[in-house]
PDB file of N, CA and C in Angstrom:
ATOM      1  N   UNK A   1     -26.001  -5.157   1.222  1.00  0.00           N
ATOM      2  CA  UNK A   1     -25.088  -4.849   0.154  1.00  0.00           C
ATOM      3  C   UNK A   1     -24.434  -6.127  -0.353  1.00  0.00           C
ATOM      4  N   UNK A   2     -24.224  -7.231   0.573  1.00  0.00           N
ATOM      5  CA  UNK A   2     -23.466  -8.312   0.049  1.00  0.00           C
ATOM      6  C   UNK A   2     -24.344  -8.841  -0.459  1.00  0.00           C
ATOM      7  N   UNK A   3     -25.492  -8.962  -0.309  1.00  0.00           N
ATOM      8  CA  UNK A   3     -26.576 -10.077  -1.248  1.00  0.00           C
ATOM      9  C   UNK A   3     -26.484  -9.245  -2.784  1.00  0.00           C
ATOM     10  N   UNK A   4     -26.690  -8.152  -2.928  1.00  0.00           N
ATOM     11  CA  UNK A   4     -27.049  -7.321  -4.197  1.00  0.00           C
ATOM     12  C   UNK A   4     -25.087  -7.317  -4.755  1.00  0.00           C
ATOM     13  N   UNK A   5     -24.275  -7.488  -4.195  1.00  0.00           N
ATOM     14  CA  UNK A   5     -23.075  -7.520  -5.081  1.00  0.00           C
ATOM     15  C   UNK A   5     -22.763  -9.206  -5.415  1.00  0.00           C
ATOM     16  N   UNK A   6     -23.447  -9.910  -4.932  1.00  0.00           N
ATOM     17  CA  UNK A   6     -23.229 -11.400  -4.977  1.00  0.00           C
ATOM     18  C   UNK A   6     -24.329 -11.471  -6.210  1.00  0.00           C
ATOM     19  N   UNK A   7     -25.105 -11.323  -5.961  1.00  0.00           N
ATOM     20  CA  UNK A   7     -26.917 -12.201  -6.994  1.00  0.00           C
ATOM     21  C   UNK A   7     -26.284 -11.161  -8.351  1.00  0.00           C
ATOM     22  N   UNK A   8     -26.142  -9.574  -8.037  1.00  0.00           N
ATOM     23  CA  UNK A   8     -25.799  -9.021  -9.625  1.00  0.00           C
ATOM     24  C   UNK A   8     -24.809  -9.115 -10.236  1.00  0.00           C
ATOM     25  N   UNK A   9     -23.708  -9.673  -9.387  1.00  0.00           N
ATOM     26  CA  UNK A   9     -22.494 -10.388 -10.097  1.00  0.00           C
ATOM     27  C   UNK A   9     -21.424  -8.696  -9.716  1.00  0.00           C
ATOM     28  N   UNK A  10     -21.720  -8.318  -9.500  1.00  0.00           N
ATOM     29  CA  UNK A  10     -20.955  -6.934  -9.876  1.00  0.00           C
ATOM     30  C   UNK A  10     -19.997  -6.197  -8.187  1.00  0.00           C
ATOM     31  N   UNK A  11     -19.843  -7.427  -7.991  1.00  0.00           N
ATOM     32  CA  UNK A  11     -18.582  -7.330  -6.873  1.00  0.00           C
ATOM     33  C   UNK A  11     -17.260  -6.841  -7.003  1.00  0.00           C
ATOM     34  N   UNK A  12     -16.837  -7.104  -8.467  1.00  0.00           N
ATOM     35  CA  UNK A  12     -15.640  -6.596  -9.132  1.00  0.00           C
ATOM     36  C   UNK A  12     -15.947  -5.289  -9.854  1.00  0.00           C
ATOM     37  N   UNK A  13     -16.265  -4.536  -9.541  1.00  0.00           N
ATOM     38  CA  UNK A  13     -17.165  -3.226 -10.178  1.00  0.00           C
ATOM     39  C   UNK A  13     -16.482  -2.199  -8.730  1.00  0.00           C
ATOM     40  N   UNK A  14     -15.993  -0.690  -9.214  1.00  0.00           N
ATOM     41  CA  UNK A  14     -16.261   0.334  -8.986  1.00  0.00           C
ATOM     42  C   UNK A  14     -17.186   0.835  -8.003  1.00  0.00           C
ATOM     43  N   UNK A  15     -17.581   0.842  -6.589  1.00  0.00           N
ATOM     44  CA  UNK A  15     -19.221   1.442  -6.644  1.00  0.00           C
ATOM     45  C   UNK A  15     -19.113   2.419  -5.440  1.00  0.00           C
ATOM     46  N   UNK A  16     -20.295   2.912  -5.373  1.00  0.00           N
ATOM     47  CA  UNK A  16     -20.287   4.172  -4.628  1.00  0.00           C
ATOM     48  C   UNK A  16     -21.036   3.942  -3.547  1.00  0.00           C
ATOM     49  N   UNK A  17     -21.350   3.751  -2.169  1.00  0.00           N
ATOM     50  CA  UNK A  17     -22.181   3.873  -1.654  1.00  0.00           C
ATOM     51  C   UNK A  17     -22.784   4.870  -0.888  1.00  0.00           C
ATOM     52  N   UNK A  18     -23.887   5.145  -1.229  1.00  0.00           N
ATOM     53  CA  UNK A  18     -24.366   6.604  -0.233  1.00  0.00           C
ATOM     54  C   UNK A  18     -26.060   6.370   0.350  1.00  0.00           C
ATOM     55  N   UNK A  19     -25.609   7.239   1.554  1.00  0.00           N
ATOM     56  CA  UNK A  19     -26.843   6.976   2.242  1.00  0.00           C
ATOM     57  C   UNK A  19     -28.217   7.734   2.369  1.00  0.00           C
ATOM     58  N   UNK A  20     -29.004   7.682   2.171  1.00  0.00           N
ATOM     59  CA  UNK A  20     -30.213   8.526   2.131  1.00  0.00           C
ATOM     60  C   UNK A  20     -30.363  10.074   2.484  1.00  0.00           C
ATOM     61  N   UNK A  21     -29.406  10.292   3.692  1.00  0.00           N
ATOM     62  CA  UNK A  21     -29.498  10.939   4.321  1.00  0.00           C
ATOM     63  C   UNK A  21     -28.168  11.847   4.503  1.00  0.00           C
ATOM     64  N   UNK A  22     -27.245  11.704   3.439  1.00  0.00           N
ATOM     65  CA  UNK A  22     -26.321  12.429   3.450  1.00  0.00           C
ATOM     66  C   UNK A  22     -26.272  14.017   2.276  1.00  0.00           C
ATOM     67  N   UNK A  23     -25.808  14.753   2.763  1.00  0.00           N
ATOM     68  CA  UNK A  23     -25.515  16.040   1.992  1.00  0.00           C
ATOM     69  C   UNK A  23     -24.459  16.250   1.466  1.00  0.00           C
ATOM     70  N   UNK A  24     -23.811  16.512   0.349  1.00  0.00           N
ATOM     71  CA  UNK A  24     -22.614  16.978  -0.534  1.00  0.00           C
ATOM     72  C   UNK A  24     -22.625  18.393  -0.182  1.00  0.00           C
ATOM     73  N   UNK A  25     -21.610  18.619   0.128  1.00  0.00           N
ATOM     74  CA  UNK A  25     -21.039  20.201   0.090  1.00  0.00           C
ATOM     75  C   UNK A  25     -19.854  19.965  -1.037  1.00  0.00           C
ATOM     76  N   UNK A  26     -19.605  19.737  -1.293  1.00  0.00           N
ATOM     77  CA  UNK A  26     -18.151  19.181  -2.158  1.00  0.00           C
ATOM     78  C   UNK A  26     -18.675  18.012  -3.473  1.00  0.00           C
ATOM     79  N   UNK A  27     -18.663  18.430  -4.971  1.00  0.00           N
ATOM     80  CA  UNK A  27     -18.599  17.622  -6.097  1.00  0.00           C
ATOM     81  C   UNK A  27     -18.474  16.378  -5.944  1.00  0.00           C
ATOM     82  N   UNK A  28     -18.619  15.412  -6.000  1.00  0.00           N
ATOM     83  CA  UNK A  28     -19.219  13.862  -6.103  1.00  0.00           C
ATOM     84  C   UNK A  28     -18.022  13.457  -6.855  1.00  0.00           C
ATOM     85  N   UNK A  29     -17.677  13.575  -8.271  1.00  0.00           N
ATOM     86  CA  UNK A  29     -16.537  13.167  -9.077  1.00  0.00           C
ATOM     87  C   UNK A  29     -15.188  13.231  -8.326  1.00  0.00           C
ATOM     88  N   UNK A  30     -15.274  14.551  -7.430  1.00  0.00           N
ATOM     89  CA  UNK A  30     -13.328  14.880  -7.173  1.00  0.00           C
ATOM     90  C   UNK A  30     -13.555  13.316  -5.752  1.00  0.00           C
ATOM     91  N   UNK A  31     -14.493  13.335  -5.181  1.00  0.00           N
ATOM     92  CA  UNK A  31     -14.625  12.302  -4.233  1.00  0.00           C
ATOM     93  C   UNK A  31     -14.136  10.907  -4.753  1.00  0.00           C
ATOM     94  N   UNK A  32     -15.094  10.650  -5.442  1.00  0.00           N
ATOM     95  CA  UNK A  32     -14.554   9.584  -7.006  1.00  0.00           C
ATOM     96  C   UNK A  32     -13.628   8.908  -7.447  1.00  0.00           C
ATOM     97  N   UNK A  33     -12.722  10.529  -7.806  1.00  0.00           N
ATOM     98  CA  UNK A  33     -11.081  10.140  -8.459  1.00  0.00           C
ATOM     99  C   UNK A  33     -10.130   9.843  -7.246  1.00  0.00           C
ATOM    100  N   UNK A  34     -10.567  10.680  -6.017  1.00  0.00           N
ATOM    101  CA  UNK A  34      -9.382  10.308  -4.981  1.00  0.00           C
ATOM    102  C   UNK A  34     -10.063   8.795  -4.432  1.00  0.00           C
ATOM    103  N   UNK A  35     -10.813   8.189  -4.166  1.00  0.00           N
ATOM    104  CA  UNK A  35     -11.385   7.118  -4.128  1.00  0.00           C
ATOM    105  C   UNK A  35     -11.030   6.029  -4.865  1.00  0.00           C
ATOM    106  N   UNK A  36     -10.294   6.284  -6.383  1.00  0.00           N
ATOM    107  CA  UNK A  36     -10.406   4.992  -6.655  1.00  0.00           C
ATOM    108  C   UNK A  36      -8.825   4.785  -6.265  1.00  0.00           C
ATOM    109  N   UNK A  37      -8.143   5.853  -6.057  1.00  0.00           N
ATOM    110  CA  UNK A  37      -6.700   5.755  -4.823  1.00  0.00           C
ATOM    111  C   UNK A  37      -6.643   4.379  -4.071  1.00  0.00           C
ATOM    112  N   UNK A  38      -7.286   4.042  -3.025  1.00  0.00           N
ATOM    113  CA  UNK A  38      -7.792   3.425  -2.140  1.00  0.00           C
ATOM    114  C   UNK A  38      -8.784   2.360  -1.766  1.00  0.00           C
ATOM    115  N   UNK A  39      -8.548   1.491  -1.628  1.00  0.00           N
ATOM    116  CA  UNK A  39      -9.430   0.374  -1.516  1.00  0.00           C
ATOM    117  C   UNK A  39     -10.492   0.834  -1.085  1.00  0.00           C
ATOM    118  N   UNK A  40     -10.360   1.801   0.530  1.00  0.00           N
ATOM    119  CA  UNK A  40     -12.068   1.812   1.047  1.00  0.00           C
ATOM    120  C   UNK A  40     -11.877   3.426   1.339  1.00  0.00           C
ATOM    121  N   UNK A  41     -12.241   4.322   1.194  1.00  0.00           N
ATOM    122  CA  UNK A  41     -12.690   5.422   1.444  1.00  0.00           C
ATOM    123  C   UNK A  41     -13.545   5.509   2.003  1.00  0.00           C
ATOM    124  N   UNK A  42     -13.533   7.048   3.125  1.00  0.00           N
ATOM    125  CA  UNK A  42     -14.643   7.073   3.495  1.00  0.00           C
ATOM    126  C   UNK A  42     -14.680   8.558   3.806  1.00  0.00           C
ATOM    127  N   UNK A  43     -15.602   9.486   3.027  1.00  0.00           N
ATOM    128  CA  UNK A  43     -15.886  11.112   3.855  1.00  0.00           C
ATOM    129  C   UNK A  43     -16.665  11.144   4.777  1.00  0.00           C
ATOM    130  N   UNK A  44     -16.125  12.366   5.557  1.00  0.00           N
ATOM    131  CA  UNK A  44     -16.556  12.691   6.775  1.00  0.00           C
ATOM    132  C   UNK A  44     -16.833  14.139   6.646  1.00  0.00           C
ATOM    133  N   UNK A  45     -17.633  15.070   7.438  1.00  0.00           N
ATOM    134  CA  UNK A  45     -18.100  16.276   7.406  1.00  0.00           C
ATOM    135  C   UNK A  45     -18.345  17.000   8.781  1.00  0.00           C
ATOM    136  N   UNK A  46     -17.804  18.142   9.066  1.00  0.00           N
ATOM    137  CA  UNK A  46     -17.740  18.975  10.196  1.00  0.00           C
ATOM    138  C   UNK A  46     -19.036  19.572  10.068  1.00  0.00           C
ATOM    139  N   UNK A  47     -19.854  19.247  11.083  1.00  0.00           N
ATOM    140  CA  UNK A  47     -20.950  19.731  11.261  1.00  0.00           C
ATOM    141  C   UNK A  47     -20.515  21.050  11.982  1.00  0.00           C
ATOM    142  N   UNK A  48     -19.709  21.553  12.893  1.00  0.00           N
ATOM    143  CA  UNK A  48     -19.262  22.803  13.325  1.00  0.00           C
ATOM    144  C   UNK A  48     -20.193  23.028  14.515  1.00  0.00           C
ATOM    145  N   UNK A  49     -20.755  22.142  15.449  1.00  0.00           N
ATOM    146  CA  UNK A  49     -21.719  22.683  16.542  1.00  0.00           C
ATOM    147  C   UNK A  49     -21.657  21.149  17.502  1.00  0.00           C
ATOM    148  N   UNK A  50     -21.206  21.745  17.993  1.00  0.00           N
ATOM    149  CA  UNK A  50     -20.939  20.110  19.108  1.00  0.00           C
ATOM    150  C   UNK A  50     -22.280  19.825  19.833  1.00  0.00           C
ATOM    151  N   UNK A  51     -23.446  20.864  20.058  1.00  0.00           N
ATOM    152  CA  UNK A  51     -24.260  20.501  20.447  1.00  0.00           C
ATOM    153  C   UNK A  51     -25.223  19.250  19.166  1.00  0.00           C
ATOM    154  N   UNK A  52     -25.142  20.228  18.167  1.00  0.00           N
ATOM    155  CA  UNK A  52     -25.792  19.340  16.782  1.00  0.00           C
ATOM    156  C   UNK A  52     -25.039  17.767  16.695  1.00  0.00           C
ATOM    157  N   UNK A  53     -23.782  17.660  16.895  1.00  0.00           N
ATOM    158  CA  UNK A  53     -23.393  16.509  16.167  1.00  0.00           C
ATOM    159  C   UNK A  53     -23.987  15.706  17.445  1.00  0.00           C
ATOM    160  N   UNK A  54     -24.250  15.688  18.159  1.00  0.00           N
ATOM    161  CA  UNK A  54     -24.746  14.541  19.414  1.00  0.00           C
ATOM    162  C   UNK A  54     -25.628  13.984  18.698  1.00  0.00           C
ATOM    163  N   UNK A  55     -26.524  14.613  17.729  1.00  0.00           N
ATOM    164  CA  UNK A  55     -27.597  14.162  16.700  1.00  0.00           C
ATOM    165  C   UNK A  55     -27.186  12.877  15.781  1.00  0.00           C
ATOM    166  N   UNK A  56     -26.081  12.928  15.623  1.00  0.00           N
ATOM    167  CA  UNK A  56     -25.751  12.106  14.478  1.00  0.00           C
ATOM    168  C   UNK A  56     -24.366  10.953  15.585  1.00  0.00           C
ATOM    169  N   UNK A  57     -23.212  10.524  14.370  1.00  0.00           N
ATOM    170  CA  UNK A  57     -22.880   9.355  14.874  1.00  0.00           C
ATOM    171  C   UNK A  57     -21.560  10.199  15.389  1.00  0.00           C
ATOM    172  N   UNK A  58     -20.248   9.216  15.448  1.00  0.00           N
ATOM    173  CA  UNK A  58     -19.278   9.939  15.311  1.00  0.00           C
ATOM    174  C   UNK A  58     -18.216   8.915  14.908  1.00  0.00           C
ATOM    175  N   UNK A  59     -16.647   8.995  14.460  1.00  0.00           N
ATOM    176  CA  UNK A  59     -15.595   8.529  13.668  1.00  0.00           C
ATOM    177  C   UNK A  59     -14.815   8.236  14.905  1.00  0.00           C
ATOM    178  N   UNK A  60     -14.502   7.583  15.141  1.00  0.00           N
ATOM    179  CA  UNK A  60     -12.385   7.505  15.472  1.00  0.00           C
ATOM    180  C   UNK A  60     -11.395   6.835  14.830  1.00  0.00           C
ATOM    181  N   UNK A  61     -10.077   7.530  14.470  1.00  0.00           N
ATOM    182  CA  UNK A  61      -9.266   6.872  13.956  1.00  0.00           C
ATOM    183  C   UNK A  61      -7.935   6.434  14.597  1.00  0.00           C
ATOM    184  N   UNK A  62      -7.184   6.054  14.056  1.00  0.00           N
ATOM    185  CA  UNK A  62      -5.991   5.241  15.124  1.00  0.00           C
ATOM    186  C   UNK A  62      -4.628   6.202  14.400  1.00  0.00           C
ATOM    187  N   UNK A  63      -3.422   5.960  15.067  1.00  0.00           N
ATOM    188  CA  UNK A  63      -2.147   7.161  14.889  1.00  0.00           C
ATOM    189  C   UNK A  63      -2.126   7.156  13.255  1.00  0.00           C
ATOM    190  N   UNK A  64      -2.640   6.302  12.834  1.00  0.00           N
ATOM    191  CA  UNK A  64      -2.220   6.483  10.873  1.00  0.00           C
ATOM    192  C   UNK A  64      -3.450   6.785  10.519  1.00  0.00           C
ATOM    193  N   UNK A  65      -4.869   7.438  10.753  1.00  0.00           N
ATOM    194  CA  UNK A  65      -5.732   8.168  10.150  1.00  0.00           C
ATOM    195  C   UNK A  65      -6.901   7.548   9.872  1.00  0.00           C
TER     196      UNK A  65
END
C-alpha cells in the first residue's frame, strides 16, 4: 500500500481499503461518512459461533476502544 500511495501521488486522498475476502452486511457509504470522522477506522463483524471464528483472526482493544 505504501509503494502505490507514494509512486500515485495520492497519499493525501480519502481511501478505502478492503480485502478480498471480506463481506458487507451493512452499506459501504454509512461506513464512509462515519470514517471520514476519524483518522483510521476500522470494522469488525460478529461471526456469532466461537467455533467458526478460530477460522479467521481476532481484535483486541485497550480501556478506550
Amino acid at each position: 500500500m505504501h509503494y502505490v500511495l507514494k509512486t500515485q501521488n495520492i497519499g493525501d486522498q480519502d481511501l478505502l481499503v478492503v480485502a478480498g475476502d471480506n463481506l458487507f452486511s451493512q452499506p459501504v457509504p454509512e461506513f464512509a461518512a462515519v470514517a471520514k470522522k476519524y483518522p483510521a477506522t476500522l470494522a469488525l463483524y460478529d461471526v456469532g459461533d466461537l467455533e467458526a471464528i478460530r477460522k479467521y483472526n481476532n481484535v483486541t482493544t485497550n480501556s478506550e476502544g
